[in-house]
PDB file of N, CA and C in Angstrom:
ATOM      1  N   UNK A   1      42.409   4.245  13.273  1.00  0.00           N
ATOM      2  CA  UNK A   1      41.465   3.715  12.325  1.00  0.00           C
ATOM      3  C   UNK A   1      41.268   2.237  12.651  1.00  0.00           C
ATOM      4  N   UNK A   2      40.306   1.738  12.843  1.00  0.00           N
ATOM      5  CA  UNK A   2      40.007   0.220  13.062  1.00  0.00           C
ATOM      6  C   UNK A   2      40.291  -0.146  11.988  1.00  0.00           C
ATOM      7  N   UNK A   3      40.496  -1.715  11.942  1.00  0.00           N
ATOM      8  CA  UNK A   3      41.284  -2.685  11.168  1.00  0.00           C
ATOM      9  C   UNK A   3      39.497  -3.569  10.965  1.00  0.00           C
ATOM     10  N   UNK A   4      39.294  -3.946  10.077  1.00  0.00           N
ATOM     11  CA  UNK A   4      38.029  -5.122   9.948  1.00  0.00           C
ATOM     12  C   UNK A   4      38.352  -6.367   9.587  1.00  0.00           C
ATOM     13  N   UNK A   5      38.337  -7.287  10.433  1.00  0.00           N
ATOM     14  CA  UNK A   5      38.407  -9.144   9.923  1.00  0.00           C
ATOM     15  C   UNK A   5      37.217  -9.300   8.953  1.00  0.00           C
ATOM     16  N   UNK A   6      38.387 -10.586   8.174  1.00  0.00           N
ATOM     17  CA  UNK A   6      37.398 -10.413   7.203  1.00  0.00           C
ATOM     18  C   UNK A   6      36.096 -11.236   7.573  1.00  0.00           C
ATOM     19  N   UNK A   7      35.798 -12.094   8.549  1.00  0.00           N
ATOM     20  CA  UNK A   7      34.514 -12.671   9.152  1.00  0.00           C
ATOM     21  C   UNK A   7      33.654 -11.304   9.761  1.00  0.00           C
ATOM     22  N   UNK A   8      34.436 -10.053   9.735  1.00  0.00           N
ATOM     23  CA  UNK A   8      33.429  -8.646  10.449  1.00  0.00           C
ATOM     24  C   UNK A   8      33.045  -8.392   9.183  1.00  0.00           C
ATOM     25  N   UNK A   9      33.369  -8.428   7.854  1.00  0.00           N
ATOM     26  CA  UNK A   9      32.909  -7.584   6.615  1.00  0.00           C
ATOM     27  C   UNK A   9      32.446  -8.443   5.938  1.00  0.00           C
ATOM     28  N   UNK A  10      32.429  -9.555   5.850  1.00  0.00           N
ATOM     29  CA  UNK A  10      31.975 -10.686   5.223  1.00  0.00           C
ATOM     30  C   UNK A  10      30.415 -11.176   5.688  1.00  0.00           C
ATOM     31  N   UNK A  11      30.606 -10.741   6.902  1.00  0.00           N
ATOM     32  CA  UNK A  11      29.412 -11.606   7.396  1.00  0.00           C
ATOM     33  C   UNK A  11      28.111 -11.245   7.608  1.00  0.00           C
ATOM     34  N   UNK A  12      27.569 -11.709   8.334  1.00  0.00           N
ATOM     35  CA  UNK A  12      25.828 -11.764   7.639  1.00  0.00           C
ATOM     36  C   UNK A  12      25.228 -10.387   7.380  1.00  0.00           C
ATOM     37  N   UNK A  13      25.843  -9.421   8.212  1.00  0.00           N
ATOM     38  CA  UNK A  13      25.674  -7.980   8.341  1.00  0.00           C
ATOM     39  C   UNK A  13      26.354  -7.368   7.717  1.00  0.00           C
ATOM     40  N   UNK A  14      27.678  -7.726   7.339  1.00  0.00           N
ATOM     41  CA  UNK A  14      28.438  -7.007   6.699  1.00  0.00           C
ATOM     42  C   UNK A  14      28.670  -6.014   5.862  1.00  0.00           C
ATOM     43  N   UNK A  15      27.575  -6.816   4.366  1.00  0.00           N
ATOM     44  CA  UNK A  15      27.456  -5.824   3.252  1.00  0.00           C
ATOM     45  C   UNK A  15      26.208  -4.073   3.718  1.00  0.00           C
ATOM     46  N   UNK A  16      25.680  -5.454   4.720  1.00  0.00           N
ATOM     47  CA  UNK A  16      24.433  -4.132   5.185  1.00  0.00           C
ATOM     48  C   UNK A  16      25.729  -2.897   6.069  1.00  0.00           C
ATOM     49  N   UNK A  17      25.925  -2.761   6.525  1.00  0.00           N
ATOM     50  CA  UNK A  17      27.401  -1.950   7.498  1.00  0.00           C
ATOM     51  C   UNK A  17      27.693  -1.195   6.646  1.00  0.00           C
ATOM     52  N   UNK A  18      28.203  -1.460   5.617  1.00  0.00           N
ATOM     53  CA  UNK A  18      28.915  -0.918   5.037  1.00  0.00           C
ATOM     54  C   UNK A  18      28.195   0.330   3.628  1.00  0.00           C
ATOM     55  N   UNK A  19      26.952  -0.396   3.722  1.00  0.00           N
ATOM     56  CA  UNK A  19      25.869  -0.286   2.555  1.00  0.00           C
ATOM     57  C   UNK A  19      25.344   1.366   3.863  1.00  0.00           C
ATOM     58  N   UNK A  20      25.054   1.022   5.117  1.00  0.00           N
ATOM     59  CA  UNK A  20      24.803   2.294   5.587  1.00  0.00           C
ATOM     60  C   UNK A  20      25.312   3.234   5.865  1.00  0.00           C
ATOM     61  N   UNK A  21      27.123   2.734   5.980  1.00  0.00           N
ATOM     62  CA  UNK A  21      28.309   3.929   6.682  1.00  0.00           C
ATOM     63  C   UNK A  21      28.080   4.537   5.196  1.00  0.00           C
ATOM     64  N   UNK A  22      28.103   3.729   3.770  1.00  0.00           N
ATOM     65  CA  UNK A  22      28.225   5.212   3.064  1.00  0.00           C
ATOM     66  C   UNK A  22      26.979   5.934   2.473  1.00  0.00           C
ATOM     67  N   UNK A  23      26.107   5.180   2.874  1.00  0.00           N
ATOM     68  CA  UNK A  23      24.124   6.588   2.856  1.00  0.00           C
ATOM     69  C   UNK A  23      24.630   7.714   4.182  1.00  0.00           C
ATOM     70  N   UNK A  24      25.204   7.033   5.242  1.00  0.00           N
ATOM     71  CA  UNK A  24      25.349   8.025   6.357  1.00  0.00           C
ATOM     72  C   UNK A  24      26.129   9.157   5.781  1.00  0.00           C
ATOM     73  N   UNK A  25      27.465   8.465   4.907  1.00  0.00           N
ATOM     74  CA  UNK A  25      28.502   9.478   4.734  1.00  0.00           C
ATOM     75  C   UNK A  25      27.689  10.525   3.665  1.00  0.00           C
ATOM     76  N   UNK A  26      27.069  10.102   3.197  1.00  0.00           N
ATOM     77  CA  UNK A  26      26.477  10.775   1.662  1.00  0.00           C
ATOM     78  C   UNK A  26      25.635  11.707   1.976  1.00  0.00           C
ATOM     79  N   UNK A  27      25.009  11.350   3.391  1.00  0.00           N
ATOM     80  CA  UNK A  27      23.613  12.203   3.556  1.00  0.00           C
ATOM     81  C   UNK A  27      24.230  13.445   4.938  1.00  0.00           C
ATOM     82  N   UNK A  28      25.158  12.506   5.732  1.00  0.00           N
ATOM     83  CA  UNK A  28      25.576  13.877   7.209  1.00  0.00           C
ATOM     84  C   UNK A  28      27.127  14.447   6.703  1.00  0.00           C
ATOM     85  N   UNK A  29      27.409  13.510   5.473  1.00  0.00           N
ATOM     86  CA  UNK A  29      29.292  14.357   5.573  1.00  0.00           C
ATOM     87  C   UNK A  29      30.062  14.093   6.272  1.00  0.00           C
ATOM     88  N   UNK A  30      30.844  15.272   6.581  1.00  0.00           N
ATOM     89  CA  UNK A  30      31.964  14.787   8.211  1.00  0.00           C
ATOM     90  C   UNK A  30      30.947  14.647   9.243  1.00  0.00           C
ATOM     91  N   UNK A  31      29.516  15.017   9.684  1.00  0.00           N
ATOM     92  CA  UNK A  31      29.369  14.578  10.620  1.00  0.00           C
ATOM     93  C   UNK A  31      28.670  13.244  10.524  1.00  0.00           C
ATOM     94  N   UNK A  32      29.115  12.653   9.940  1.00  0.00           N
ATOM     95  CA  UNK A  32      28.733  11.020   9.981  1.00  0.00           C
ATOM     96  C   UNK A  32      28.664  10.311  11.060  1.00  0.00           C
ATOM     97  N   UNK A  33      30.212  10.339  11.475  1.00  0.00           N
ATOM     98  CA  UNK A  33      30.187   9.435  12.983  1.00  0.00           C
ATOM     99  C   UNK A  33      29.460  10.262  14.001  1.00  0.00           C
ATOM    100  N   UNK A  34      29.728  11.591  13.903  1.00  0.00           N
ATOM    101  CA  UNK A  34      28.883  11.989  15.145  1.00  0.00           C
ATOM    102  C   UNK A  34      27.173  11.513  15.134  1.00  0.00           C
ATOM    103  N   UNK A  35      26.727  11.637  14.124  1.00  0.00           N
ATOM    104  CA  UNK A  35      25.213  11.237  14.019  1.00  0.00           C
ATOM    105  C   UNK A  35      25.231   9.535  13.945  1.00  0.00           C
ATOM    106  N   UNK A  36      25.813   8.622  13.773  1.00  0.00           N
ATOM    107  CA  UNK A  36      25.835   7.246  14.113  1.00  0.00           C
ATOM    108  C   UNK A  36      26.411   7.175  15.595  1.00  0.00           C
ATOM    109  N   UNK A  37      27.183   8.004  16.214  1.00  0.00           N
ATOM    110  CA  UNK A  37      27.453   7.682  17.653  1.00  0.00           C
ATOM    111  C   UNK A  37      26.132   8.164  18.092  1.00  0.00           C
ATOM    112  N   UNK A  38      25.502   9.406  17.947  1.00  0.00           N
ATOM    113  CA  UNK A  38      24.231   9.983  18.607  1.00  0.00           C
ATOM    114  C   UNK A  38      22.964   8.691  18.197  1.00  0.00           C
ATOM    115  N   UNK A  39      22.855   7.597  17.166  1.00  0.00           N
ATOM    116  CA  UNK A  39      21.781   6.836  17.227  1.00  0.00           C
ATOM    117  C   UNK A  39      22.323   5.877  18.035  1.00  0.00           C
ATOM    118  N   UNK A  40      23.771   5.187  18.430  1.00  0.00           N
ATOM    119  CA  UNK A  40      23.991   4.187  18.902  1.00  0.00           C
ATOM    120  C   UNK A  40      23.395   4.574  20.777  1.00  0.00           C
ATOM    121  N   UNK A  41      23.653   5.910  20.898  1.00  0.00           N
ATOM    122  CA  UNK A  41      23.462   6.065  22.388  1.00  0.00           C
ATOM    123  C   UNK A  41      21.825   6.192  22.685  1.00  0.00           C
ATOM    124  N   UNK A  42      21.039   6.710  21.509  1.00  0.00           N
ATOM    125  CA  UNK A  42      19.825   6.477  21.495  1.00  0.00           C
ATOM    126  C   UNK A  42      18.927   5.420  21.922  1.00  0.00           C
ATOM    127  N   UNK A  43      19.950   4.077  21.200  1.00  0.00           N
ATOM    128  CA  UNK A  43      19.876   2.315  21.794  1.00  0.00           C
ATOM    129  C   UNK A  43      19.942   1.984  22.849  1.00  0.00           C
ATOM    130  N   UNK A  44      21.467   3.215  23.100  1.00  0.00           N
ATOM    131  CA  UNK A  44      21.451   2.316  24.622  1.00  0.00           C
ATOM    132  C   UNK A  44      20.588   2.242  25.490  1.00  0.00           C
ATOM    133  N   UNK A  45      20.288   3.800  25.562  1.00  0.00           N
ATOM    134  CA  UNK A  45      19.392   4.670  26.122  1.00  0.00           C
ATOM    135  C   UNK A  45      17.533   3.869  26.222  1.00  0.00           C
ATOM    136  N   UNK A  46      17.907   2.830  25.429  1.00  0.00           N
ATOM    137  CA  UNK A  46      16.350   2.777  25.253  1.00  0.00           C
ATOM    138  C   UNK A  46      17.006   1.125  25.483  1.00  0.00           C
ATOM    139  N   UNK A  47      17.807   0.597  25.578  1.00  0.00           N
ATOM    140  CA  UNK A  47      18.006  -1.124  26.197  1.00  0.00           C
ATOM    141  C   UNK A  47      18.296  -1.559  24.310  1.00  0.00           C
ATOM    142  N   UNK A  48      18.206  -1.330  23.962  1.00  0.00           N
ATOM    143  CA  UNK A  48      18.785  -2.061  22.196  1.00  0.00           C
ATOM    144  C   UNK A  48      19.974  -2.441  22.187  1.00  0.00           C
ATOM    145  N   UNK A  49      20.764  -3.036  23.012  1.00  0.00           N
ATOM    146  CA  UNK A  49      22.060  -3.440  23.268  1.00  0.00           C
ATOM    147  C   UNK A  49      22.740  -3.908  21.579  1.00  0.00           C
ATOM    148  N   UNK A  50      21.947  -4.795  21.045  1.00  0.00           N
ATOM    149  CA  UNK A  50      22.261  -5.347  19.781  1.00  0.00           C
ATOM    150  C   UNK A  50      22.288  -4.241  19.031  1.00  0.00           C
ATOM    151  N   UNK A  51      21.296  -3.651  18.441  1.00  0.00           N
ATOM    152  CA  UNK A  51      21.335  -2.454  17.652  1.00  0.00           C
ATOM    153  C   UNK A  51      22.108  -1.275  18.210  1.00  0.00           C
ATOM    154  N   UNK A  52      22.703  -0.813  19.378  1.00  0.00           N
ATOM    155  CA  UNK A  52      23.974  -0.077  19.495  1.00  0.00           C
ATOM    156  C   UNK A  52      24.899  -0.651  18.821  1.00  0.00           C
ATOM    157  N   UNK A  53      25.465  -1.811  19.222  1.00  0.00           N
ATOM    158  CA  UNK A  53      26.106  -2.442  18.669  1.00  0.00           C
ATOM    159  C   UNK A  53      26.820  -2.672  17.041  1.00  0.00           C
ATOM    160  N   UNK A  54      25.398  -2.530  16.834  1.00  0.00           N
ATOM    161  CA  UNK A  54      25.543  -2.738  14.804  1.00  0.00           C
ATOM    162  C   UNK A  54      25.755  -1.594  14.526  1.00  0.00           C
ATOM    163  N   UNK A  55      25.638  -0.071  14.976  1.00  0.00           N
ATOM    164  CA  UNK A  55      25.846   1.489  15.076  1.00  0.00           C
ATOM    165  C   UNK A  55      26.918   1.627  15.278  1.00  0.00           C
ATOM    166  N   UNK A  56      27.186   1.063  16.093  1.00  0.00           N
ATOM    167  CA  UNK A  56      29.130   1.244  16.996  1.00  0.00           C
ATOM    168  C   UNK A  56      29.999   0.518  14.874  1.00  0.00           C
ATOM    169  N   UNK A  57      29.327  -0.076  14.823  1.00  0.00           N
ATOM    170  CA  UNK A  57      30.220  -1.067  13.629  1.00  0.00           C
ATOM    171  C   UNK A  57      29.766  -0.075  12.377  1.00  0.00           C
ATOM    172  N   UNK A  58      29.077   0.409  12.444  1.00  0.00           N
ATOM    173  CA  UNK A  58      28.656   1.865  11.191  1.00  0.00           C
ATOM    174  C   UNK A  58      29.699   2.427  11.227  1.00  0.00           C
ATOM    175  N   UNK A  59      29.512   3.025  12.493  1.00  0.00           N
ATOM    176  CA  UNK A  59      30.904   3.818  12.913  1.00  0.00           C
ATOM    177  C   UNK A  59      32.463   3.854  12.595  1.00  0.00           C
ATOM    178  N   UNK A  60      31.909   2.670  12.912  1.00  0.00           N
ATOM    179  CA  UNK A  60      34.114   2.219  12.470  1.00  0.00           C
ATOM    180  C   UNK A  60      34.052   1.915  10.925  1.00  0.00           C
ATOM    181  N   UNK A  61      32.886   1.867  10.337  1.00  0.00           N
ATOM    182  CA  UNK A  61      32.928   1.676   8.431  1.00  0.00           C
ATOM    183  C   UNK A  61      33.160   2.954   8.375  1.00  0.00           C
ATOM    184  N   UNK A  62      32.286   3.833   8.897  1.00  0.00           N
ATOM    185  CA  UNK A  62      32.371   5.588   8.314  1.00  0.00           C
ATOM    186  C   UNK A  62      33.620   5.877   8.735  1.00  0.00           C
ATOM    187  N   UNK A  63      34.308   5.668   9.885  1.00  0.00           N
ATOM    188  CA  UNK A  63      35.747   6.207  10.483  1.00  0.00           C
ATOM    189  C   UNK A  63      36.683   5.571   8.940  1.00  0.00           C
ATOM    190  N   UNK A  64      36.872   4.344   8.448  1.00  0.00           N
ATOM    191  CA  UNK A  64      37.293   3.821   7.491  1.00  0.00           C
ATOM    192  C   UNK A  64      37.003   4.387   6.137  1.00  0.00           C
ATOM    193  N   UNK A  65      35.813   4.927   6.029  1.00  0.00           N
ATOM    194  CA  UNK A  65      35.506   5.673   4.891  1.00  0.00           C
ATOM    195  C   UNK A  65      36.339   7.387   4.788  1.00  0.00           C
ATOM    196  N   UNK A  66      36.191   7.438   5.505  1.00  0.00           N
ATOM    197  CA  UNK A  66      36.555   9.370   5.902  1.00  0.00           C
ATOM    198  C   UNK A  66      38.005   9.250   6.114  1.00  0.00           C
ATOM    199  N   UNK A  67      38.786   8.076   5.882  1.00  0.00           N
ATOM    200  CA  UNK A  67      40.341   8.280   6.755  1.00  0.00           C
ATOM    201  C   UNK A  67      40.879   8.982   5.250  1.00  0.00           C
ATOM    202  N   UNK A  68      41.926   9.633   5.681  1.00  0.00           N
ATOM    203  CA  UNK A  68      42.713  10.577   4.667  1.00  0.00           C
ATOM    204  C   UNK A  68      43.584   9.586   4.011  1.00  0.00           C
ATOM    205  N   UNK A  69      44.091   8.244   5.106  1.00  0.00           N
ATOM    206  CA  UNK A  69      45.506   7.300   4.402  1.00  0.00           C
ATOM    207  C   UNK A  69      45.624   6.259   5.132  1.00  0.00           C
ATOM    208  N   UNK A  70      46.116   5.389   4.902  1.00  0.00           N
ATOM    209  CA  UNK A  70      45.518   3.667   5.496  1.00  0.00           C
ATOM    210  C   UNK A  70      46.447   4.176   6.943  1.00  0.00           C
ATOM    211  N   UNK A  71      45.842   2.855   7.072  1.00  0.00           N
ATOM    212  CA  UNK A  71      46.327   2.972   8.823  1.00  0.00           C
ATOM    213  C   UNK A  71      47.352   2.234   8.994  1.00  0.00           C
ATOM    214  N   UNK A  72      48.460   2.327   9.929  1.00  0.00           N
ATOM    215  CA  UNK A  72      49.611   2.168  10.048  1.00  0.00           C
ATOM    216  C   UNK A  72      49.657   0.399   9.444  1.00  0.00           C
ATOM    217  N   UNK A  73      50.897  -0.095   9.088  1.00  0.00           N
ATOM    218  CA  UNK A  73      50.765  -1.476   9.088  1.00  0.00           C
ATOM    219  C   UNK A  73      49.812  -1.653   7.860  1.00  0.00           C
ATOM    220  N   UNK A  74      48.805  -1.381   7.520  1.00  0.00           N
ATOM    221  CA  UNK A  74      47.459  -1.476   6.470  1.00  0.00           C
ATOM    222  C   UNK A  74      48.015  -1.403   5.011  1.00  0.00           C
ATOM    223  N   UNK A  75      48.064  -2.866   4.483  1.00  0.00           N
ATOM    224  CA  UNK A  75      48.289  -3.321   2.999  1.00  0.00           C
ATOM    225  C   UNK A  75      47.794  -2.059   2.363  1.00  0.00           C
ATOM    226  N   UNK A  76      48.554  -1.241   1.406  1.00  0.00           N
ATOM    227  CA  UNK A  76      47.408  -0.717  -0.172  1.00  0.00           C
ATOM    228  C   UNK A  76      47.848  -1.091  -1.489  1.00  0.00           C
ATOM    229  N   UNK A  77      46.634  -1.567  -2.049  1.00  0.00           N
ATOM    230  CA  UNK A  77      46.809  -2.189  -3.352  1.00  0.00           C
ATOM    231  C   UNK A  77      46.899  -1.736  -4.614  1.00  0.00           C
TER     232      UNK A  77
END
């Protein structure tokens, strides 16, 4: 499970990330990441280097959303 700094969740994109991993989760389910990995390669595929990018970071919100139990080391409050 990726770990997020808080300058990755905080920042200018942040709330947006997180605002889409869970429309993704809400609308594909478990296949969330698979359909955010299938738009990030879409990017590549087409030169959107940046916007893969911000997909790849969907990704690791939805992987964070869908985990069953924090990740090793990972504070719970």
């Amino acid at each position: 499970m990726p770990y997020f700094k808080t300058s990755e969740v905080a920042g200018p994109l942040g709330v947006d990330i997180w605002q889409m991993a869970f429309l993704m989760e809400q609308r594909y389910g478990a296949d969330a990441m698979l359909e955010s990995v299938a738009l990030a390669e879409h990017l590549l595929e087409d030169g959107d280097c940046q916007a893969a990018a911000m997909w790849h970071r969907i990704r690791d919100a939805i992987e964070w959303l869908q985990a069953k139990a924090p990740a090793k080391g990972e504070a719970v409050h």
